[in-house]
Protein backbone atom coordinates (compact mmCIF):
# COMPACT_ATOMS: atom_id res chain seq x y z
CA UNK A 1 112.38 46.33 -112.07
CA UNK A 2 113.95 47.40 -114.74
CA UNK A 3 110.99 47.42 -117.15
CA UNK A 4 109.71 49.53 -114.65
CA UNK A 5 111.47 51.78 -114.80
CA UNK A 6 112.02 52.18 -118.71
CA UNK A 7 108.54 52.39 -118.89
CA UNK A 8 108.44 55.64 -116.15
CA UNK A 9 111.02 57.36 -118.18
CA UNK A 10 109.13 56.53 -121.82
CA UNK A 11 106.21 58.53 -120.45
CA UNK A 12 108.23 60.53 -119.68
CA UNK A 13 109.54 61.31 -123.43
CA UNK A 14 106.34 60.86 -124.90
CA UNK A 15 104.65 63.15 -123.01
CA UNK A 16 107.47 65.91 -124.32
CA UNK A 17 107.10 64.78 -127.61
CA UNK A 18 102.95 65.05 -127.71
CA UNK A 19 103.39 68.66 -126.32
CA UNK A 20 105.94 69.30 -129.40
CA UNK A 21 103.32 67.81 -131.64
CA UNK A 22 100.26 69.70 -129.90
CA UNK A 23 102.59 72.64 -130.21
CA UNK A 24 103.41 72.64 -133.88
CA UNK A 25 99.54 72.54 -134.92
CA UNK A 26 98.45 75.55 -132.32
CA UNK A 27 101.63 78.08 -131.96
CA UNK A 28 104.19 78.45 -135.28
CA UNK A 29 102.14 80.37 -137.48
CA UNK A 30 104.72 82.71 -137.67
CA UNK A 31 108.31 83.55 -136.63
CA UNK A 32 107.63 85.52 -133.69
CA UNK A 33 105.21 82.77 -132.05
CA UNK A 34 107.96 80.42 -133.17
CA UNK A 35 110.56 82.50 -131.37
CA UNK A 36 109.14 84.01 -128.69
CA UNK A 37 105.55 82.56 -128.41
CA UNK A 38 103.76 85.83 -129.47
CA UNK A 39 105.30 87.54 -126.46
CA UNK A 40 101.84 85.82 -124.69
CA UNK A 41 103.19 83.73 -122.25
CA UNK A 42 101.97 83.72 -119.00
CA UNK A 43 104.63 84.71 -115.46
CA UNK A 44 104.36 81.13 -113.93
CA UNK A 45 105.89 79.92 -117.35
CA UNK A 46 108.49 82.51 -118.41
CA UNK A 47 109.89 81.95 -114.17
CA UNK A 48 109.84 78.03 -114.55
CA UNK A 49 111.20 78.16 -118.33
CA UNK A 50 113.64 80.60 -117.07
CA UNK A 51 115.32 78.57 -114.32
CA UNK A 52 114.96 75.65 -115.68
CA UNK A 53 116.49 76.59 -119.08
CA UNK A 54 119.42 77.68 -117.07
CA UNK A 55 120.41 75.47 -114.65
CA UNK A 56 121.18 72.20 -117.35
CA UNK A 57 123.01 69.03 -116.33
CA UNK A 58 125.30 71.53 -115.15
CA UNK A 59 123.16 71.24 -111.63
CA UNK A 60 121.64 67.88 -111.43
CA UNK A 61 124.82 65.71 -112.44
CA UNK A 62 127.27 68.67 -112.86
CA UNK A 63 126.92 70.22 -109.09
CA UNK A 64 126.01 66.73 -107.48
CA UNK A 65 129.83 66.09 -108.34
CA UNK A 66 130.90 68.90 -107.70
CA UNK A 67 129.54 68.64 -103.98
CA UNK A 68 130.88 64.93 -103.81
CA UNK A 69 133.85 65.99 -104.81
CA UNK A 70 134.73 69.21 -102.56
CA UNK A 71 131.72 69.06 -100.16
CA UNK A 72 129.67 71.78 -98.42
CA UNK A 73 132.26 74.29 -99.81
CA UNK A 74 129.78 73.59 -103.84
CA UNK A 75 127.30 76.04 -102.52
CA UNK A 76 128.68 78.86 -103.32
CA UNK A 77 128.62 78.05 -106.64
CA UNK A 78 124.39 78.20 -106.62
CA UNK A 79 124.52 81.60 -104.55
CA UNK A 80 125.82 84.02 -107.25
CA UNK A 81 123.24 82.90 -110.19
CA UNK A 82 120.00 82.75 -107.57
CA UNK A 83 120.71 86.39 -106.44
CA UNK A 84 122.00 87.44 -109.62
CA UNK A 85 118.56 86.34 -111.64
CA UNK A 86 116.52 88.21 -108.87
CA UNK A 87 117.71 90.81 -110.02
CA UNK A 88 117.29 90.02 -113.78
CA UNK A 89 113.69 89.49 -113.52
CA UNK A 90 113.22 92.47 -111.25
CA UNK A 91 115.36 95.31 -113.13
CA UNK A 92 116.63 94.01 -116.45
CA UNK A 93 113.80 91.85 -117.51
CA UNK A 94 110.99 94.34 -117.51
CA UNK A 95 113.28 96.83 -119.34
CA UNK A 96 114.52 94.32 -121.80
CA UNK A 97 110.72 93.25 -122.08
CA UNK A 98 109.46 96.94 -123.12
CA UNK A 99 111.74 97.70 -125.53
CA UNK A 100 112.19 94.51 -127.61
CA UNK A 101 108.01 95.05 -127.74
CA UNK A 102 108.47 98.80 -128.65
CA UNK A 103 110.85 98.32 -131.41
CA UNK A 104 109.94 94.73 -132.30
CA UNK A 105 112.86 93.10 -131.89
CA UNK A 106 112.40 89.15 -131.11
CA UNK A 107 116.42 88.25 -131.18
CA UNK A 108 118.85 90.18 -129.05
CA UNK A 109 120.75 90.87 -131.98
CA UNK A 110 117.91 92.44 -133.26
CA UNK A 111 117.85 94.58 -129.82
CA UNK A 112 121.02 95.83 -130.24
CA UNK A 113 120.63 96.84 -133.90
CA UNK A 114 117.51 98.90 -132.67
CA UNK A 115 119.21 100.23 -129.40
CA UNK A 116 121.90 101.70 -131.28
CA UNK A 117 120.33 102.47 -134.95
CA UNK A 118 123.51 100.49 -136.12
CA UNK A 119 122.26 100.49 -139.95
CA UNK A 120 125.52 98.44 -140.87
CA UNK A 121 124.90 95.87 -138.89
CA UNK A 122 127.70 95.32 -137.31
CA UNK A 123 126.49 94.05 -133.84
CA UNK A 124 123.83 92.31 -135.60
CA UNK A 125 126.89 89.75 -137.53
CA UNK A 126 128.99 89.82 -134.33
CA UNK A 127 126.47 88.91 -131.85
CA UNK A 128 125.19 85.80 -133.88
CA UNK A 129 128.73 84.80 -134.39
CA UNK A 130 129.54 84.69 -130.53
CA UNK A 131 125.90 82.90 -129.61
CA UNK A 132 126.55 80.38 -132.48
CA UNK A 133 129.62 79.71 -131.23
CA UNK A 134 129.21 79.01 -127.27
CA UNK A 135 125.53 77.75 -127.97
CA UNK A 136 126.58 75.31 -129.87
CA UNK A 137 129.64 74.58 -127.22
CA UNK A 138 126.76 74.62 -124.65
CA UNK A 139 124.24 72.09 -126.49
CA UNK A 140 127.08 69.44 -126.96
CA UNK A 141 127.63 69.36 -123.14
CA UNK A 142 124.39 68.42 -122.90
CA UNK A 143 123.91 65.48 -124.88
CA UNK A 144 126.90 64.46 -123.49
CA UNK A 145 125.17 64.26 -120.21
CA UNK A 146 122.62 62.84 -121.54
CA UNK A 147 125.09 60.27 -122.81
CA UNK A 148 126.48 59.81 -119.46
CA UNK A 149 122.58 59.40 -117.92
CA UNK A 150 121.46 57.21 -119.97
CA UNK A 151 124.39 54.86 -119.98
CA UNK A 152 124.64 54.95 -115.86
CA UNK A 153 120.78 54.04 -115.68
CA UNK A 154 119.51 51.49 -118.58
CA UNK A 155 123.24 49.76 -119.31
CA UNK A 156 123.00 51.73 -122.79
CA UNK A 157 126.58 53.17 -124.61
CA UNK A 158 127.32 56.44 -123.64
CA UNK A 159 127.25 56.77 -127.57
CA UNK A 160 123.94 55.24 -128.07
CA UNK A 161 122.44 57.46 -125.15
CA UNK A 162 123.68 60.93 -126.77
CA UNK A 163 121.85 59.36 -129.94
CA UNK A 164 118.94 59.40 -127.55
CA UNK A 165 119.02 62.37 -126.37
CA UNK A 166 119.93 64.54 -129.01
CA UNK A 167 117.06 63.14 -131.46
CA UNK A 168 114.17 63.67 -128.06
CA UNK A 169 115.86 67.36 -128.22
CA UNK A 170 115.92 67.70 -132.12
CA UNK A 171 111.86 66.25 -132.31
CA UNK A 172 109.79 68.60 -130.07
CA UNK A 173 111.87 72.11 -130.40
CA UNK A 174 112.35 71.57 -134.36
CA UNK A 175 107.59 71.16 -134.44
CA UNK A 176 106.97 73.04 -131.75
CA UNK A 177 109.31 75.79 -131.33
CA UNK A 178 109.83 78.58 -128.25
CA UNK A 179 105.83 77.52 -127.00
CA UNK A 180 106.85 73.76 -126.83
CA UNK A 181 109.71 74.53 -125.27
CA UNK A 182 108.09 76.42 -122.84
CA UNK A 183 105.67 74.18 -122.08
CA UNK A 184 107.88 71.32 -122.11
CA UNK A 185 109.87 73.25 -119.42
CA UNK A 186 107.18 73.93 -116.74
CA UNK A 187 106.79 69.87 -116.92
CA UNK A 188 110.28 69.39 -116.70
CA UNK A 189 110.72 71.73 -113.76
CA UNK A 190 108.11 69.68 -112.20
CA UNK A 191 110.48 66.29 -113.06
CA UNK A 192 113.61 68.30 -111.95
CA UNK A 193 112.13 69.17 -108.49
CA UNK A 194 110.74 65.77 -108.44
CA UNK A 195 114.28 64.04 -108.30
CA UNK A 196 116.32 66.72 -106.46
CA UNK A 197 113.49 67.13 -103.58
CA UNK A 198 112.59 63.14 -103.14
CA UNK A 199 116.04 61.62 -104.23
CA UNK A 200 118.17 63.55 -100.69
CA UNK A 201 115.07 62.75 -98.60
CA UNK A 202 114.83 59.43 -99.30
CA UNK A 203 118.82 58.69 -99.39
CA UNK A 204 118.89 60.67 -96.33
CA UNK A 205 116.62 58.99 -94.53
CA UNK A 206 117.98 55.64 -95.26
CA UNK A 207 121.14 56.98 -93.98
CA UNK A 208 119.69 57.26 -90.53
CA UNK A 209 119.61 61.51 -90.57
CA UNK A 210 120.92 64.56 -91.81
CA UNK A 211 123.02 64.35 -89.11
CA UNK A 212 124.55 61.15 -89.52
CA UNK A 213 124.82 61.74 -93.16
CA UNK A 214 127.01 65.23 -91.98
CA UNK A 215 129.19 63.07 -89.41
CA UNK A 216 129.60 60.38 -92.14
CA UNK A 217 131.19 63.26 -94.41
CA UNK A 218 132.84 65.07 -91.54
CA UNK A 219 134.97 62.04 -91.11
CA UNK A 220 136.68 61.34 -94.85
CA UNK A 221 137.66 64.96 -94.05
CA UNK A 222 136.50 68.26 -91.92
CA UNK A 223 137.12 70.23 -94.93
CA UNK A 224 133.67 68.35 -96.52
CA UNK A 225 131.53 70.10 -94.31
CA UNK A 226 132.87 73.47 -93.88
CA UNK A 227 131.66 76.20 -96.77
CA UNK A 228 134.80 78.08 -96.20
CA UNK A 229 137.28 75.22 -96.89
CA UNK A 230 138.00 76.50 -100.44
CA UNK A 231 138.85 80.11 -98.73
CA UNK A 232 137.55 83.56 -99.72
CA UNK A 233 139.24 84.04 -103.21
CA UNK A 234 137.55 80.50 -104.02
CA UNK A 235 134.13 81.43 -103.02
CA UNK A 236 134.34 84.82 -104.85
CA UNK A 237 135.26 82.57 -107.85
CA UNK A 238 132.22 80.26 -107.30
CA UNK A 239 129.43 83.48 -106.84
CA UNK A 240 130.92 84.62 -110.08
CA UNK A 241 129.29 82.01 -111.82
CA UNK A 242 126.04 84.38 -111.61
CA UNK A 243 127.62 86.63 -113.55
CA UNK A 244 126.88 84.47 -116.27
CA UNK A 245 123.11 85.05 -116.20
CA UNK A 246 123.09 88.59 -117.48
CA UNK A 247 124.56 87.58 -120.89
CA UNK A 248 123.06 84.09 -121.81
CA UNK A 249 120.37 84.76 -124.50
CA UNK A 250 118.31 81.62 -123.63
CA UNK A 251 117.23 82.92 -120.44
CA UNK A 252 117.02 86.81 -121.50
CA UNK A 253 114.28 85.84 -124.40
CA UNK A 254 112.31 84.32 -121.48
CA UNK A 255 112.09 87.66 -120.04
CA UNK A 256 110.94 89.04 -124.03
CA UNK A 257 108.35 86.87 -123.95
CA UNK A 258 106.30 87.41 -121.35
CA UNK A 259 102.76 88.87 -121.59
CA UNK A 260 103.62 91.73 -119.49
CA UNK A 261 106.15 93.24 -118.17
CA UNK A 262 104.44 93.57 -114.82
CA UNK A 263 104.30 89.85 -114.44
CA UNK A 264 108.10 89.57 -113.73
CA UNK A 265 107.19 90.46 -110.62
CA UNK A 266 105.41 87.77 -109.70
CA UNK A 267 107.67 85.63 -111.55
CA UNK A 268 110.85 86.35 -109.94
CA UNK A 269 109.58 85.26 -106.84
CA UNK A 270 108.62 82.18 -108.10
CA UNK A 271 112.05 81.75 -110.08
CA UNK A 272 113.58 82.49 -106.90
CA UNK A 273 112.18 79.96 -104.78
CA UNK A 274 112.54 77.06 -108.00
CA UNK A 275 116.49 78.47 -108.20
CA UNK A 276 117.07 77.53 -104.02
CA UNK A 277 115.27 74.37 -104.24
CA UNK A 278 116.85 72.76 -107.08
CA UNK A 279 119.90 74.65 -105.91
CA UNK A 280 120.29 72.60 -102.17
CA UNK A 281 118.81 69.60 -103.78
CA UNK A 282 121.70 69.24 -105.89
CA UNK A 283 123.80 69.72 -103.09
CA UNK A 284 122.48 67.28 -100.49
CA UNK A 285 122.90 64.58 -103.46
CA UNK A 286 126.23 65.06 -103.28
CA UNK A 287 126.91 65.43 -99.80
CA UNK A 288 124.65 62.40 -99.19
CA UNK A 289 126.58 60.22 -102.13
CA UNK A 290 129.81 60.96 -100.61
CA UNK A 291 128.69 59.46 -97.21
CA UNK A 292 127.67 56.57 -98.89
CA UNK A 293 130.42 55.95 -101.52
CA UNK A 294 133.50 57.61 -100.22
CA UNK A 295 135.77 56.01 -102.97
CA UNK A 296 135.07 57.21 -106.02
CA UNK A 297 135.85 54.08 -107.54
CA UNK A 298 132.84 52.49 -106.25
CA UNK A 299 130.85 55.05 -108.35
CA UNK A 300 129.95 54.09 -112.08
CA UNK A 301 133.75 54.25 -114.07
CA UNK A 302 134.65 56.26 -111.48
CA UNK A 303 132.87 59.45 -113.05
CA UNK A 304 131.32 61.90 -110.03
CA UNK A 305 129.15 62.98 -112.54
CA UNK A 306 127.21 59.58 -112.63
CA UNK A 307 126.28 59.25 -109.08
CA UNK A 308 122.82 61.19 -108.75
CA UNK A 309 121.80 58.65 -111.22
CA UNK A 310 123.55 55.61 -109.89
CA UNK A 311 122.10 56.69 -106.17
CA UNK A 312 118.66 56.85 -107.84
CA UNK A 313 119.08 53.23 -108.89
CA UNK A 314 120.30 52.35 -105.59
CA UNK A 315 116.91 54.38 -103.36
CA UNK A 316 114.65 54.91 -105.23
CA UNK A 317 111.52 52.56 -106.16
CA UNK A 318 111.89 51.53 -110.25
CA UNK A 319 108.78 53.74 -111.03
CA UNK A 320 111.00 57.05 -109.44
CA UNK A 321 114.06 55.85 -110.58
CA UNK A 322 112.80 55.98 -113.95
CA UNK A 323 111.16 59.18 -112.92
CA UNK A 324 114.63 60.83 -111.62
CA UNK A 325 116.28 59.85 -115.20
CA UNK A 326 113.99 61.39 -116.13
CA UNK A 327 114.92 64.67 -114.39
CA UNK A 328 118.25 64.67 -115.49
CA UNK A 329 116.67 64.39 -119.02
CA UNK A 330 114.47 67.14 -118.16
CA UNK A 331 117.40 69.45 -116.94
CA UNK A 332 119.49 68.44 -120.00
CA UNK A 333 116.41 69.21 -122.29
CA UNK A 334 115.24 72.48 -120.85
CA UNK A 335 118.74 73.94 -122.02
CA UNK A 336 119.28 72.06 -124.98
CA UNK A 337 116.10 73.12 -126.37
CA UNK A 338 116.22 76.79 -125.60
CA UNK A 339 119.48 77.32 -127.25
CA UNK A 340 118.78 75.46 -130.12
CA UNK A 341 116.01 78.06 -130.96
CA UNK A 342 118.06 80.86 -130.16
CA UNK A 343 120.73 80.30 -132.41
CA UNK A 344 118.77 78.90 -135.21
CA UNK A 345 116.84 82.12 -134.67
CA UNK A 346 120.23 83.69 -135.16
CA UNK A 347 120.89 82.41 -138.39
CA UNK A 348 117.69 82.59 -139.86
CA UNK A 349 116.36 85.95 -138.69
CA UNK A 350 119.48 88.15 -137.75
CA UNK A 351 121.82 86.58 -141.03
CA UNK A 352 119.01 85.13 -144.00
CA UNK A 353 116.32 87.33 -143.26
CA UNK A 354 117.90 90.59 -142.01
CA UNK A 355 121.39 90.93 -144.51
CA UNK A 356 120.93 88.15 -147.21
CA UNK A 357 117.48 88.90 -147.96
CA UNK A 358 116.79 92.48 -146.51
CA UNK A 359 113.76 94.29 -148.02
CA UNK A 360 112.45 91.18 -149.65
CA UNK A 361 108.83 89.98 -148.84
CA UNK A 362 110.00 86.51 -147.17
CA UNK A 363 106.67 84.51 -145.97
CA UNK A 364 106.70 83.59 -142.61
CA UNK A 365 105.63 79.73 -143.53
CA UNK A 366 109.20 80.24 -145.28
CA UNK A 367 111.03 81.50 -142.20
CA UNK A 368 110.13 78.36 -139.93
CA UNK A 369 110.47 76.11 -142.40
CA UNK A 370 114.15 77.49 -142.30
CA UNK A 371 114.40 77.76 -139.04
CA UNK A 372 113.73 73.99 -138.19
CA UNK A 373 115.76 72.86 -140.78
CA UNK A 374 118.73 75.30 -139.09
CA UNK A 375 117.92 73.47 -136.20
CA UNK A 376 118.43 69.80 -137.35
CA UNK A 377 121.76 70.88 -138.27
CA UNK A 378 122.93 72.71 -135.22
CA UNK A 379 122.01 69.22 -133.51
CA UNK A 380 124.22 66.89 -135.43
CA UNK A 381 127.05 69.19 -135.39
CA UNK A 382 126.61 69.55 -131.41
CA UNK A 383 126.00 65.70 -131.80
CA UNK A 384 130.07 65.85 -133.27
CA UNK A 385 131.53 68.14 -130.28
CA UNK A 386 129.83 66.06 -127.66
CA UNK A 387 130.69 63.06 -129.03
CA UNK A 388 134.27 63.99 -128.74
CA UNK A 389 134.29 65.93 -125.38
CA UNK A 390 136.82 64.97 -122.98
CA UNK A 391 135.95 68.19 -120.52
CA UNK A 392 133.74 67.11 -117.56
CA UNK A 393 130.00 68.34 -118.16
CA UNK A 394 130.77 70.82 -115.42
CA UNK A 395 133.59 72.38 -116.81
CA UNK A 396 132.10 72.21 -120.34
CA UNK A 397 129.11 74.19 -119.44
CA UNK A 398 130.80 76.50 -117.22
CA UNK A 399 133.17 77.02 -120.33
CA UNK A 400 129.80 78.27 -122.63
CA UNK A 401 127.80 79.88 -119.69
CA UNK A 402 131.17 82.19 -119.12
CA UNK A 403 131.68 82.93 -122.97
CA UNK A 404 128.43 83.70 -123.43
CA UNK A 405 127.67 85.95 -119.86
CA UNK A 406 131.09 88.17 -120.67
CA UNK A 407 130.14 88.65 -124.04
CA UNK A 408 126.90 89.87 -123.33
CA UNK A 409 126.11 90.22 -119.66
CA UNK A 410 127.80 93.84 -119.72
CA UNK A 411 126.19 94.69 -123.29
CA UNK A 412 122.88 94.23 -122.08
CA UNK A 413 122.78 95.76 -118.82
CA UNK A 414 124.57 98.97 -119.74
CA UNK A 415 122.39 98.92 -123.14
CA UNK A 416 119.16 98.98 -121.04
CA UNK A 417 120.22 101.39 -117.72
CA UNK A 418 123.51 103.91 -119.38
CA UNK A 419 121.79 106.29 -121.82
CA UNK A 420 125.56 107.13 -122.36
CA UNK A 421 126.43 103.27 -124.02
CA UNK A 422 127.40 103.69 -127.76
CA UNK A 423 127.80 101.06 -130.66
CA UNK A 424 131.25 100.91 -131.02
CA UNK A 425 131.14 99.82 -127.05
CA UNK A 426 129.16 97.51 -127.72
CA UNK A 427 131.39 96.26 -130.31
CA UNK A 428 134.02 96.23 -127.99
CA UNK A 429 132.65 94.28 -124.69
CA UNK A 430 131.04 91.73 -127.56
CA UNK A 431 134.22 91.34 -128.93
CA UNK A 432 136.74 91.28 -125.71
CA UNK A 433 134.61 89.36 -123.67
CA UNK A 434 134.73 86.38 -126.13
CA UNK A 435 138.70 86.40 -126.70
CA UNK A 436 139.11 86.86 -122.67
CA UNK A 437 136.93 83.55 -122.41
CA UNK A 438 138.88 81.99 -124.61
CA UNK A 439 142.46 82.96 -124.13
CA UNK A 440 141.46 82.93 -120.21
CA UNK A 441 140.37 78.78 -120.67
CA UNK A 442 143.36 78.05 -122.83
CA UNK A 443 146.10 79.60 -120.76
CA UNK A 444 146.60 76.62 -117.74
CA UNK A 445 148.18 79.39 -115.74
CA UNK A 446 145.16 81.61 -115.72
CA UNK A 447 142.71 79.14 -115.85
CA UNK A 448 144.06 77.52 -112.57
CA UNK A 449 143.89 80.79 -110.57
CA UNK A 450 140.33 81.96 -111.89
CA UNK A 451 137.22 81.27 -113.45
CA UNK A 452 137.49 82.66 -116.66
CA UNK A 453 134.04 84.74 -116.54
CA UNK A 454 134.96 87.11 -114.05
CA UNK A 455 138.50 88.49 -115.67
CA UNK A 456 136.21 88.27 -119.12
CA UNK A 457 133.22 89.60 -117.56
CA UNK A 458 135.12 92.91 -115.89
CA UNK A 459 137.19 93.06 -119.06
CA UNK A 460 133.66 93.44 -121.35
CA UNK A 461 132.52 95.70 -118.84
CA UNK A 462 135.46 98.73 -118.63
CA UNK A 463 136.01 98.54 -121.95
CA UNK A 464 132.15 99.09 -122.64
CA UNK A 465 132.36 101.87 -120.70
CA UNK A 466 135.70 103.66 -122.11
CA UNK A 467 135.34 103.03 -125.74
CA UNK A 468 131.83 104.34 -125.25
CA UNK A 469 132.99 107.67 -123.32
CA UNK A 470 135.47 107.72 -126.43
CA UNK A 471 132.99 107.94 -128.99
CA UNK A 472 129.98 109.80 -129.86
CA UNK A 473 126.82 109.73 -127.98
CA UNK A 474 123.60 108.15 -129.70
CA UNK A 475 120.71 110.73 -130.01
CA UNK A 476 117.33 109.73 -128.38
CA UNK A 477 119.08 107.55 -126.22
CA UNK A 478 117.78 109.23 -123.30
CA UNK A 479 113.98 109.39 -124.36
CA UNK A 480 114.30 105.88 -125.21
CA UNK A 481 115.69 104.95 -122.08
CA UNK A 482 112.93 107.09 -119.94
CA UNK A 483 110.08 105.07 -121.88
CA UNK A 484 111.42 101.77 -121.04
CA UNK A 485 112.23 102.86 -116.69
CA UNK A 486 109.56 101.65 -114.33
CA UNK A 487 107.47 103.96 -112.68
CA UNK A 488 107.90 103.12 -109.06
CA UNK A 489 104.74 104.27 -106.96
CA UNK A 490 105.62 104.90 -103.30
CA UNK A 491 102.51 105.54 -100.54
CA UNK A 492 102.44 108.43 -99.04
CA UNK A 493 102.59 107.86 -95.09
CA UNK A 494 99.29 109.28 -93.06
C-alpha cells in the first residue's frame, strides 16, 4: 500500500518537474517572459494561478485545523479573501493590468516608480525591502508544511521532508520561471480540488452522513457547529483576513500577466467558484476529523495541522492517498513558487538592474541567469527560518499574508482609483503598515485582541490618505488615471 502510494505522489513531482524543464527551453528568453510570461497568459490560467498561489498550506492543513480546532465558527475566515479577490479581478486587476502594460512595468515596485515619477527611487528600495522580508517569512512556512506533510504520510523526518520540498520548489521555478509556475499551478489546482472535494465525501460518507458527522461534532460541544460561537468582533477579525489580498504581490502579478485585461472577467468568475470550493472543502475536513478523532492526541504528535493528511491515510485508497499528499504539496508549491519569483525579481530587476546598474546595456540571458541564482538562495535561507519555526503554519502565514496586505493593499488600490495619492503617501502606508504588523504580532496584548492586518491595514490606509492631502499633487495623475478606467457600456432600454 504504501508503494502505492509513493509511487502516486512521484508522478506527481515529476510531472511538475517536466513542466519546469519543458518550460525553461520554450518561455525565459527574456526577463519579462521569465517574470510575467510575456503578459500572454491566457484567463483560465491567471484565475487558477491566482487562487491557488494564494490559498498555501495555509488552507489545506492550516484551515483543516483551524476548523478541528474551533469548528463551524473557521468559515469566516474563507469569506473575507473570496469576496475580497472578486473584487480584485473585477476592479483592481484590469487597472493594475493596463498600466503596468502602458508604462512597462513587470514588478510592482517598478509600478510605483512609474505611478509616481519617483526618479529617486525611493519606493522602488522600500518596496523590495518589505516583499523580501515577509516573502521570505511566507516561503519558510511553507516548507515547513511541507515538512509536516511529508513526515505525517511516508514516516519521513519532518527535517528530511522540508529537504524535499524545498529542493521540488527550488527545481521547476529556478528553469522555468513565472510560465512554469503557472502552468504548474493550473495542475496543482486540479490536485488541490482533487483532495479537498473527494477526501470530505469519502470521510463523510463513511461516517454514515453529513448529518451524523454534524451530531457527532454537536456533541464534544454546541459551540462546534454554530458560526457565531466566536461572536461578532471574532468574525470581523476572521473576514479581515481578505484584506490581505489587495497587497500580496504574488497574486497582483497574476493579474499583470494576463493577455488582456478583458479576460479578468471571465476569470474572476472562475477564481470565484475555485476560492468556495477549496474554501468548504477545507472546512468539512476539519469538521469531519473532529467527529472522528475528538482527542487531539489521537492525531499525529498531537499537531491539528497533520490530520487532513493522516485522515487521507486513514479513507482514502493508496493511489488517492498518494494523490491528496500530493495536494497539500500542490497548495504548498503554488505559493512557494510564486513568491520565490517575485522577490528574486525584486532583487534582480528593482535593486541590480534598476540602481546598481542603471543605464547600462545588461543582456537579458544575464538577467535570468541572476535571477535563478537569486532564487537558489532565497530557498536555503527560507530553508533556515522554517527549519527553526516554532509558530503553527497557520499563524506563520497569516503573520506574512498580514505584513505584506497592510503594506501594500492600501498602496495599490489608492495608487490605481485616487488621482489625488502622492509619493510621499506611498512612502508612508509602505512604511507604517510594516512596523504596525510587526509591533502589532510582537505585543501579546494586542495580538490577543486582534489580527494584526486590520489595525496595520487601516493604519496604511489613513495615513496614505493624510500625508498625501499634505503634500503636493502629482501632475498627469488624472490623465493617467482616465486611460487606465474601464469604459462601462450600459444598453439603452427600448
Amino acid at each position: 500500500m504504501e508503494a502505492l502510494a509513493a509511487s502516486a505522489f512521484v508522478f506527481y513531482l515529476l510531472l511538475i518537474v517536466v513542466i519546469g524543464v519543458v518550460s525553461a527551453k520554450l518561455c525565459t528568453r527574456s526577463l519579462s517572459e521569465f517574470f510575467l510570461g510575456g503578459r500572454r497568459m491566457k484567463e483560465w490560467v491567471v484565475a487558477l494561478s491566482a487562487v491557488v498561489s494564494g490559498r498555501s498550506a495555509w488552507l489545506v492543513l492550516g484551515m483543516s485545523g483551524m476548523a478541528y480546532t474551533i469548528g463551524l465558527s473557521a468559515v469566516w475566515a474563507v469569506v473575507g479573501y473570496i469576496v475580497v479577490e472578486l473584487f480584485m479581478f473585477m476592479f483592481v486587476g484590469k487597472r493594475l493590468r493596463r498600466f503596468t502594460e502602458t508604462s512597462e512595468s513587470i514588478t510592482l515596485p517598478d509600478f510605483f516608480e512609474a505611478r509616481f515619477k519617483d526618479s529617486a527611487h525611493i519606493l522602488r528600495i522600500v518596496s523590495v525591502v518589505i516583499i523580501v522580508i515577509f516573502m521570505v517569512a511566507y516561503v519558510s512556512a511553507q516548507f515547513n508544511a511541507g515538512g509536516k506533510a511529508i513526515s505525517a504520510s511516508f514516516g519521513l523526518s519532518t527535517t528530511q521532508g522540508l529537504w524535499l520540498t524545498a529542493m521540488i520548489v527550488l527545481a521547476y521555478t529556478m528553469l522555468g520561471g513565472f510560465v512554469a509556475v503557472s502552468i504548474t499551478d493550473v495542475v496543482q489546482a486540479a490536485f488541490m480540488i482533487l483532495g479537498l472535494v473527494i477526501l470530505p465525501v469519502v470521510a463523510v460518507l463513511n461516517f454514515g452522513a453529513l448529518a451524523q458527522v454534524l451530531e457527532a461534532v454537536r456533541l464534544q460541544g454546541a459551540h462546534l457547529v454554530n458560526p457565531w460561537a466566536i461572536g461578532l468582533g471574532g468574525a470581523i477579525g476572521f473576514l479581515g483576513i481578505g484584506l490581505g489580498s489587495p497587497g500580496n504581490p504574488h497574486i497582483l502579478v497574476r493579474y499583470m500577466s494576463v493577455d488582456s485585461a478583458q479576460g479578468l472577467r471571465k476569470a474572476a468568475l472562475i477564481g470565484t467558484v475555485w476560492n468556495v470550493v477549496m474554501a468548504w472543502g477545507a472546512v468539512l475536513v476539519g469538521l469531519v476529523g473532529r467527529a472522528y478523532f475528538p482527542l487531539k492526541s489521537q492525531l499525529p504528535a498531537g499537531d491539528t495541522e497533520r490530520l487532513f493528511p493522516y485522515m487521507a491515510s486513514q479513507h482514502l485508497h493508496p493511489i488517492l492517498f498518494g494523490f491528496a499528499v500530493a495536494a497539500v504539496f500542490a497548495a504548498i508549491m503554488s505559493t512557494a513558487d510564486s513568491q520565490l519569483l517575485v522577490a528574486a525579481s525584486g532583487i534582480t530587476r528593482d535593486i541590480y538592474q534598476k540602481l546598481f546598474r542603471r543605464g547600462e546595456a545588461v543582456s537579458e540571458k544575464r538577467m535570468v541567469f541572476l535571477s535563478r541564482l537569486i532564487i537558489i538562495i532565497l530557498v536555503f535561507v527560507a530553508m533556515g527560518l522554517g527549519a527553526a519555526a516554532k509558530d503553527l503554519v497557520f499563524w506563520l502565514v497569516l503573520f506574512a499574508w498580514g505584513g505584506l496586505g497592510a503594506s501594500f493593499g492600501p498602496a495599490i488600490i489608492l495608487s490605481l482609483f485616487w488621482k489625488r495619492t502622492t509619493k510621499w503617501g506611498i512612502l508612508a502606508g509602505l512604511i507604517s503598515g510594516t512596523l504596525v504588523t510587526i509591533v502589532w504580532k510582537s505585543t501579546p496584548f494586542l495580538k490577543q485582541r486582534m489580527y494584526e492586518l486590520i489595525p496595520a491595514f487601516l493604519i496604511s490606509a489613513m495615513l496614505v490618505i493624510v500625508v498625501s492631502l499634505l503634500t503636493r499633487a502629482p501632475e498627469g495623475a488624472e490623465k493617467e488615471l482616465a486611460e487606465i478606467t474601464p469604459k462601462y457600456k450600459f444598453r439603452k432600454r427600448p
